[in-house]
Protein backbone atom coordinates (compact mmCIF):
# COMPACT_ATOMS: atom_id res chain seq x y z
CA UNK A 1 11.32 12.79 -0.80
CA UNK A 2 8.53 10.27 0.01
CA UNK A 3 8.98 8.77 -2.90
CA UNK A 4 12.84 8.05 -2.61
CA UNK A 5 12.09 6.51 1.14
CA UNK A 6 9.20 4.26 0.19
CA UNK A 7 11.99 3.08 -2.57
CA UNK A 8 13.98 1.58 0.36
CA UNK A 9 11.56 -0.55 1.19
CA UNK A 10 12.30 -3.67 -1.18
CA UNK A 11 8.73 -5.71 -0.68
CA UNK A 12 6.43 -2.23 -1.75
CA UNK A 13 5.86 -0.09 -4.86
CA UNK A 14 5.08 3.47 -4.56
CA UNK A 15 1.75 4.09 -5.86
CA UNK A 16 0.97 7.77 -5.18
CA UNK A 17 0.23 10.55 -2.72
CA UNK A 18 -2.56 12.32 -1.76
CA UNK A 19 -3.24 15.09 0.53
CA UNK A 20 -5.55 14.22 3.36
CA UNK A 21 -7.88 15.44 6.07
CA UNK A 22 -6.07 17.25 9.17
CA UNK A 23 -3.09 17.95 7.32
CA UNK A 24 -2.19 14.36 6.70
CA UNK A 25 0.14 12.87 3.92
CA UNK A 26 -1.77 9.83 2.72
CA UNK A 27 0.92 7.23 0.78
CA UNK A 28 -0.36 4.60 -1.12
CA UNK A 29 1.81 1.51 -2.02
CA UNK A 30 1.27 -2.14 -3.63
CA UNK A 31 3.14 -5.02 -2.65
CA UNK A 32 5.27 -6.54 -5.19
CA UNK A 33 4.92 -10.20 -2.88
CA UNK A 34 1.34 -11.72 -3.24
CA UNK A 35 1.82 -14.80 -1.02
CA UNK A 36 1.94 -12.85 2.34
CA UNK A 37 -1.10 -13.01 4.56
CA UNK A 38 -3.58 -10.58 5.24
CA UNK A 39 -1.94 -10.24 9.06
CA UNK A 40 1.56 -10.61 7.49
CA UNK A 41 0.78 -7.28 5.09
CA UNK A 42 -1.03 -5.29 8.21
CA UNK A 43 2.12 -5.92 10.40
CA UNK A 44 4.74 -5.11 7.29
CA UNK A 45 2.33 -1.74 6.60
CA UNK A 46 2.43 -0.48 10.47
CA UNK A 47 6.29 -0.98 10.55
CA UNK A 48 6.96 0.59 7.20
CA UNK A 49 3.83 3.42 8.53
CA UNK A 50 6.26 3.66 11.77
CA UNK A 51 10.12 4.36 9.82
CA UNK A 52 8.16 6.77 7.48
CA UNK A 53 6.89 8.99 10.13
CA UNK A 54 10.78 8.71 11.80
CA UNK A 55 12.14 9.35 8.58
CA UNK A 56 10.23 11.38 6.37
CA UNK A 57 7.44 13.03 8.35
CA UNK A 58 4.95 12.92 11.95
CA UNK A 59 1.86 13.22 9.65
CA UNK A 60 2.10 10.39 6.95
CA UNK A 61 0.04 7.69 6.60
CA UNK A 62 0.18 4.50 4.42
CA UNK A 63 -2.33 2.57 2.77
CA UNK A 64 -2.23 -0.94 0.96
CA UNK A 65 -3.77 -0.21 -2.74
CA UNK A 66 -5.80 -3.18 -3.15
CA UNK A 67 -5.16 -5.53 -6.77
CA UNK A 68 -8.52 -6.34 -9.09
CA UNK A 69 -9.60 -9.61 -9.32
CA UNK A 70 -7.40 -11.79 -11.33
CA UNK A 71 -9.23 -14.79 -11.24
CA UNK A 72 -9.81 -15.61 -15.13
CA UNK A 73 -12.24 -18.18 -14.72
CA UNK A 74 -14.48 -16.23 -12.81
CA UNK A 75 -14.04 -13.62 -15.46
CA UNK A 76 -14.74 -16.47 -17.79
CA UNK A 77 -18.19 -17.32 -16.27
CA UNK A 78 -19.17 -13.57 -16.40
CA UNK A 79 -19.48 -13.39 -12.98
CA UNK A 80 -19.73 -9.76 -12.19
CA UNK A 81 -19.30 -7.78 -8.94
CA UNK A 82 -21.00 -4.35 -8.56
């Protein structure tokens, strides 16, 4: 059922869900647009959050699953992040 509402939403991807602490319903999506904003994505993930918890259920939550780097020539330089 969570699945088929996050579908509506044409700007995420449904990632997975996980059980969380206090009975919460942790949803994790992607977003299939990479040229929004940091602010632009927080605002878009509160109002999708919001029409979830209408929908769907009081005790979801959604997070943003966050893309690797991409940026081949820093790969190139073997730069590497720990």
């Amino acid at each position: 059922m969570i699945e088929t509402a996050v579908k509506a939403f044409a700007d995420i991807e449904f990632d997975h869900v996980q059980n969380g602490p206090g009975d919460y319903l942790n949803v994790f999506v992607t977003f299939r647009r990479s040229d929004l904003s940091i602010a632009e994505r927080g605002e878009r993930l509160m109002k999708i959050e919001q029409e979830l918890i209408e929908s769907v259920a009081p005790n979801l939550r959604v997070w943003h699953v966050p893309l690797g780097d991409k940026n081949t020539l820093r790969n190139l330089r073997g730069v590497d992040f720990k």
